[in-house]
Protein backbone atom coordinates (compact mmCIF):
# COMPACT_ATOMS: atom_id res chain seq x y z
CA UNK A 1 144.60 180.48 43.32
CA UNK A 2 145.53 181.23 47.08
CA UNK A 3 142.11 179.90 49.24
CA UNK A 4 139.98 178.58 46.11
CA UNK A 5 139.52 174.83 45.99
CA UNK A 6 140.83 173.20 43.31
CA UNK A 7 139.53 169.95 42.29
CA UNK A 8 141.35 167.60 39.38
CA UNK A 9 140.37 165.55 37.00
CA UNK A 10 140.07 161.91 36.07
CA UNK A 11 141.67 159.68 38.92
CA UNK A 12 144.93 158.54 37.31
CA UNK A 13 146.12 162.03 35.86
CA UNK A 14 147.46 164.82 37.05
CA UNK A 15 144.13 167.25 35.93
CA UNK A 16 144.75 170.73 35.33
CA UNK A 17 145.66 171.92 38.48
CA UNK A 18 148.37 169.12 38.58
CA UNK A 19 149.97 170.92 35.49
CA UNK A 20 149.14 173.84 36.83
CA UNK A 21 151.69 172.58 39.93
CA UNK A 22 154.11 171.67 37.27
CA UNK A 23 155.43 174.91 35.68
CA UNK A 24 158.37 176.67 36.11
CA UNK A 25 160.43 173.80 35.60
CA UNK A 26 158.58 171.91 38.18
CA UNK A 27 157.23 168.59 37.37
CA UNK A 28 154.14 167.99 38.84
CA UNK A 29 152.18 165.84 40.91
CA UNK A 30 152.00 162.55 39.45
CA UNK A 31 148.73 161.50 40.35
CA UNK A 32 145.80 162.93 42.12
CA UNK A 33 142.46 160.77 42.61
CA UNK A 34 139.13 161.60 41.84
CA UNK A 35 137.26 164.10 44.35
CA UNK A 36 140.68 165.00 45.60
CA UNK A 37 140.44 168.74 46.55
CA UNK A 38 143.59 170.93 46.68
CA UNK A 39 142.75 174.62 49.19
CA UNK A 40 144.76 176.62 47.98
CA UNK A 41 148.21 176.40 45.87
CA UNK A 42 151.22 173.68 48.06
CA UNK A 43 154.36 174.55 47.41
CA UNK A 44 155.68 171.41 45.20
CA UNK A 45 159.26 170.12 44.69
CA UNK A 46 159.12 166.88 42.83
CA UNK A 47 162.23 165.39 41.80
CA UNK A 48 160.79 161.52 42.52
CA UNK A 49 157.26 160.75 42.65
CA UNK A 50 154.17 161.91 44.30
CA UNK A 51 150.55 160.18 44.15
CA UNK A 52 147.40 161.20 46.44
CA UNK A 53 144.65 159.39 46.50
CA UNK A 54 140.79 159.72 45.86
CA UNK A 55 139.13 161.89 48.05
CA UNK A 56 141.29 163.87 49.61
CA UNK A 57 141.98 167.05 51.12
CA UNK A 58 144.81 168.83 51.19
CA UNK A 59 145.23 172.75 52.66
CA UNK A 60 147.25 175.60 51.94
CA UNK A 61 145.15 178.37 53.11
CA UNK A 62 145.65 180.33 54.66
CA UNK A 63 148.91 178.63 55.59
CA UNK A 64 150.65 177.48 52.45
CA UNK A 65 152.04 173.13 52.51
CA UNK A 66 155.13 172.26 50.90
CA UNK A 67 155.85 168.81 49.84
CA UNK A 68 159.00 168.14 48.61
CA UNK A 69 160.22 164.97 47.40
CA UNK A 70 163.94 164.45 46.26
CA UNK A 71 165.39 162.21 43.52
CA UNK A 72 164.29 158.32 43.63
CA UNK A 73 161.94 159.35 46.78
CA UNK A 74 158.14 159.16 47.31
CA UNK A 75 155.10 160.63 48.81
CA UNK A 76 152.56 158.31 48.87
CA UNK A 77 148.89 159.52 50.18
CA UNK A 78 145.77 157.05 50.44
CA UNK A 79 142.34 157.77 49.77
CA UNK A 80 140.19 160.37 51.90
CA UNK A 81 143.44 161.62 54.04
CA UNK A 82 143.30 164.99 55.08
CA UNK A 83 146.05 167.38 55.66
CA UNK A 84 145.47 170.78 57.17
CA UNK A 85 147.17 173.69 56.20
CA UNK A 86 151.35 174.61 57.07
CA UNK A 87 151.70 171.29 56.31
CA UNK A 88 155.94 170.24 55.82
CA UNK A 89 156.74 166.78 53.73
CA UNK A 90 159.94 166.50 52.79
CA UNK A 91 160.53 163.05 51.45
CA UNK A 92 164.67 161.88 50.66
CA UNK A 93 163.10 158.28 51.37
CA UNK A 94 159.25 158.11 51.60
CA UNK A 95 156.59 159.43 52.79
CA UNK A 96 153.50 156.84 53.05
CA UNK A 97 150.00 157.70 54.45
CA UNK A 98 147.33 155.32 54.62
CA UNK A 99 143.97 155.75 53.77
CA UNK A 100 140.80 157.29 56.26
CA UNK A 101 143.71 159.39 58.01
CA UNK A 102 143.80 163.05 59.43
CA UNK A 103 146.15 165.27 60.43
CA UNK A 104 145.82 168.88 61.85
CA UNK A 105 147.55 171.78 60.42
CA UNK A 106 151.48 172.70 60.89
CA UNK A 107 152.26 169.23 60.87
CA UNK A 108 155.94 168.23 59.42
CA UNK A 109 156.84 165.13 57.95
CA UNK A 110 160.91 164.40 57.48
CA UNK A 111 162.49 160.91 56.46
CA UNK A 112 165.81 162.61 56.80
CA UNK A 113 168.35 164.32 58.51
CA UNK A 114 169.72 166.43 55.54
CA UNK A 115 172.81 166.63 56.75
CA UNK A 116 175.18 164.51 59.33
CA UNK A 117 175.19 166.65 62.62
CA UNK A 118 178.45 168.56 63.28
CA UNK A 119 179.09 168.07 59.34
CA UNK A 120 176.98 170.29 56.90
CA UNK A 121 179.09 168.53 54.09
CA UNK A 122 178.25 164.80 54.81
CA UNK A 123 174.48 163.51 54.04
CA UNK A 124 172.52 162.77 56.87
CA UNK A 125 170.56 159.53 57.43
CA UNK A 126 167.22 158.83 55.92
CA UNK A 127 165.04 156.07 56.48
CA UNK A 128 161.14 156.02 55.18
CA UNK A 129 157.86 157.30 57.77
CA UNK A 130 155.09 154.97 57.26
CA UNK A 131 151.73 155.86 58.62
CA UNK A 132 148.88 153.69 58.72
CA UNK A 133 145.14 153.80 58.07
CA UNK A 134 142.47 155.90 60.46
CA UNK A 135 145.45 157.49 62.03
CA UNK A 136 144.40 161.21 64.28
CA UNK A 137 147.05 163.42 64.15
CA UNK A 138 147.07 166.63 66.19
CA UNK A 139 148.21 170.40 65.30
CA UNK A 140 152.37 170.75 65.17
CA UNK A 141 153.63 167.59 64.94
CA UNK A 142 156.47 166.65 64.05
CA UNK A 143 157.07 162.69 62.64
CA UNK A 144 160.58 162.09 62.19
CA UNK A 145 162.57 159.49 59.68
CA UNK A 146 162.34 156.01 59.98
CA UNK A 147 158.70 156.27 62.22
CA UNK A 148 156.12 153.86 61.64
CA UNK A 149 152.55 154.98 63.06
CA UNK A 150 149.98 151.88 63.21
CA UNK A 151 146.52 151.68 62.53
CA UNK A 152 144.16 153.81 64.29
CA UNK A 153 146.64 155.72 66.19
CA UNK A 154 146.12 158.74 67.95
CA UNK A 155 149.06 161.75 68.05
CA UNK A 156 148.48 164.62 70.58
CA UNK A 157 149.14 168.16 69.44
CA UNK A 158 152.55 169.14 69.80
CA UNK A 159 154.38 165.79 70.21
CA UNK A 160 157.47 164.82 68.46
CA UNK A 161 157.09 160.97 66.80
CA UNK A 162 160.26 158.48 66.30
CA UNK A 163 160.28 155.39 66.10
CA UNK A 164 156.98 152.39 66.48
CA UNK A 165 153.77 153.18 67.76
CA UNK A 166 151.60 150.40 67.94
CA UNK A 167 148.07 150.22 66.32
CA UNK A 168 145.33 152.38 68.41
CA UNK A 169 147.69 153.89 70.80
CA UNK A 170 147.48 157.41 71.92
CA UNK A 171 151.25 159.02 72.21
CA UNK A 172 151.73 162.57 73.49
CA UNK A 173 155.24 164.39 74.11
CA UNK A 174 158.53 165.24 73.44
CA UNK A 175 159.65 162.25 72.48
CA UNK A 176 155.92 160.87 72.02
CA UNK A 177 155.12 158.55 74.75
CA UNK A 178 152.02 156.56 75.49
CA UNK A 179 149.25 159.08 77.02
CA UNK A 180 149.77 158.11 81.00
CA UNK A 181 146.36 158.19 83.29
CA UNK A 182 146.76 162.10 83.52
CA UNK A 183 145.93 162.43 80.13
CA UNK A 184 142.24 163.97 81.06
CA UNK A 185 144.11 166.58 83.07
CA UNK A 186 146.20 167.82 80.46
CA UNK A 187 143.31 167.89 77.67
CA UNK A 188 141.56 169.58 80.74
CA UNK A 189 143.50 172.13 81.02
CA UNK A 190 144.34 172.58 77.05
CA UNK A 191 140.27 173.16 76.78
CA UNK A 192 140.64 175.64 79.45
CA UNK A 193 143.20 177.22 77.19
CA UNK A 194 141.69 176.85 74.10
CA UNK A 195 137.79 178.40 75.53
CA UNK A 196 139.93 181.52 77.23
CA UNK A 197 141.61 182.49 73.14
CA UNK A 198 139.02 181.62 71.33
CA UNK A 199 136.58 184.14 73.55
CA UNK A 200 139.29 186.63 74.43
CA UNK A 201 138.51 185.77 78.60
CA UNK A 202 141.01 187.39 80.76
CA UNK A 203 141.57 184.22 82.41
CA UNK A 204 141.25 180.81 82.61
CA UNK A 205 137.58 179.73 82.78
CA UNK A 206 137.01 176.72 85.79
CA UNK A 207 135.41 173.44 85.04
CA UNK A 208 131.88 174.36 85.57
CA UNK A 209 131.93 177.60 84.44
CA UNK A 210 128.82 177.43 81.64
CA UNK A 211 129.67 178.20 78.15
CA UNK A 212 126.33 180.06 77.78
CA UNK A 213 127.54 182.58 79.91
CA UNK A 214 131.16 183.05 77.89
CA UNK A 215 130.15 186.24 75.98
CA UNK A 216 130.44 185.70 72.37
CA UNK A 217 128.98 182.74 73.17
CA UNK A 218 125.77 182.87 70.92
CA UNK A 219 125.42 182.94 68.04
CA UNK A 220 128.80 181.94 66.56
CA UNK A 221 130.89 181.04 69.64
CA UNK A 222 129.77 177.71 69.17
CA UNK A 223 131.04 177.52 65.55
CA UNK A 224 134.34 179.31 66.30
CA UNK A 225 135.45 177.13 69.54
CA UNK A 226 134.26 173.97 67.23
CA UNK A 227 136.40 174.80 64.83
CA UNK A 228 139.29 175.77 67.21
CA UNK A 229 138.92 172.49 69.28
CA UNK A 230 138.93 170.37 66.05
CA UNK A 231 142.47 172.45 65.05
CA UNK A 232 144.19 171.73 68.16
CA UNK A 233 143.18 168.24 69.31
CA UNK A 234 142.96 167.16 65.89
CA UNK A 235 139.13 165.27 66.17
CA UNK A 236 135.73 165.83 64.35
CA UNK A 237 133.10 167.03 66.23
CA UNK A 238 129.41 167.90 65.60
CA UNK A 239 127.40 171.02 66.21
CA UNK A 240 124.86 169.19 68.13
CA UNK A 241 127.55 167.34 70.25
CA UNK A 242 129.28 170.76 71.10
CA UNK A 243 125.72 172.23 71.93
CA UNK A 244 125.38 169.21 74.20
CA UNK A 245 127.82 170.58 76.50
CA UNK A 246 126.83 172.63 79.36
CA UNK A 247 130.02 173.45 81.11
CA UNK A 248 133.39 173.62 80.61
CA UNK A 249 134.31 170.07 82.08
CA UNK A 250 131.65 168.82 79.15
CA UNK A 251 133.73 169.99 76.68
CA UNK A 252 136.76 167.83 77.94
CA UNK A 253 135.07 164.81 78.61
CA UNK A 254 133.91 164.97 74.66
CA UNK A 255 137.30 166.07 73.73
CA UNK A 256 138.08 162.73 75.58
CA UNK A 257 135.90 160.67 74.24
CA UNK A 258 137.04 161.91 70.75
CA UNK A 259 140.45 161.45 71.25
CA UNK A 260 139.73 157.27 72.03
CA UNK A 261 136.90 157.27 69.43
CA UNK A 262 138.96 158.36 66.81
CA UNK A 263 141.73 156.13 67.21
CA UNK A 264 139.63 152.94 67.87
CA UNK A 265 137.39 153.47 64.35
CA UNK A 266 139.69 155.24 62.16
CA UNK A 267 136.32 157.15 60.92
CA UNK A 268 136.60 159.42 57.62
CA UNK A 269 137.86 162.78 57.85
CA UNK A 270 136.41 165.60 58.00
CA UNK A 271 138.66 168.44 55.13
CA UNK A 272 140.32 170.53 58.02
């Protein structure tokens, strides 16, 4: 089953595949909406409840997600959320995720502490991570217990989340903070970073260097660096928008402009 979507049945039931997540001992997921398409096989531990909603998308190729939910707990997914691939849920709480949200791959979702620090012996603390509609969430994130993400929020790549973030902001960092006026530059220079792996460059291309020129460019490079972009900054872009750009320093103000777009509309996802 490993990279073949799997799409259930009637909204309400489990479907096939939902049985199919079931055996071994396991009991499955307890509800998975209509359209809802599972890539690939997650790796499911459900000991409380877990219901996704219509329309969904949910990846485990070529990185396998786990979701694992523990006695009395919850995962609770809205409709047309998508959740890349390496995805980590591990619910002792909940786990809620509101509809018209996406969130890039490797992300990892705890509402617990497993065990009190210094004291492997002693549960931890647990409180639930609530995260609200139209939310952008980047690549590697990491949304720890007791967060609660507003509306139309936007989460850089690579931040760590506890605690509020308030409707439409955009947080970045270790803890996440609110994105500070330098925000451009460090996108900026993330692009730069992104355009030199995706084309192999032996160094870091400058601002106006012209993609047209980037060899590999034509007549995939667009696809591949679209794709790569949309990984790591966690957005949806066009073909034509991407073809739009001329230089290097176009691709960052549209990674920009993204990045606020996305937060302020809360658009559908694209399945990442």
């Amino acid at each position: 089953m490993s990279g073949a979507g799997a799409t259930p049945g009637d909204s309400g039931s489990t479907g096939w595949f939902g049985r199919l997540l079931g055996a071994a001992g396991q009991r499955p997921i307890d509800q998975l909406g209509r359209g809802t398409v599972l890539a690939g096989r997650p790796h499911v531990v459900n000991d409380g409840l877990i219901r996704i909603g219509e329309g969904c998308h949910l990846g485990s190729h070529p990185i396998q997600s786990h979701m694992i939910v523990m006695t009395g707990a919850s995962i609770l997914i809205g409709n047309q959320v998508s959740i890349s691939y390496g995805a980590a849920m591990s619910a002792q709480c909940s786990i809620a995720i509101g509809d018209n949200t996406r969130i890039g791959p490797f992300c990892v979702m705890i509402d617990n502490d497993f065990h009190k620090v210094g004291d492997r012996n002693i549960a931890g603390l647990a409180a639930p991570i609530e995260i609200g509609r139209g939310v952008t969430i980047g690549a590697r994130v990491t949304i720890l217990r007791g967060t609660c993400i507003g509306d139309g929020a936007s989460i850089m790549s690579g931040s760590t989340v506890i605690g509020v973030v308030p409707s439409g902001a955009v947080v970045s960092g270790v803890p996440a903070r609110p994105a500070s006026k330098g925000a451009a530059r460090k996108i900026g220079a993330a692009v730069t970073v992104v355009i030199m792996n995706v084309f192999r460059l032996a160094a870091l291309p400058g601002p106006q260097d012209q993609l047209a020129r980037l060899p590999g460019w034509a007549p995939r490079g667009c696809v591949r660096l679209l794709l790569a972009l949309e990984e790591v900054f966690g957005v949806t872009l066009s073909d034509r928008q991407l073809r739009a750009a001329a230089s290097v320093a176009d691709v960052t103000r549209l990674i920009v402009q993204a990045t606020k777009t996305s937060h302020r509309t809360g658009a559908a996802p694209r399945p990442a």
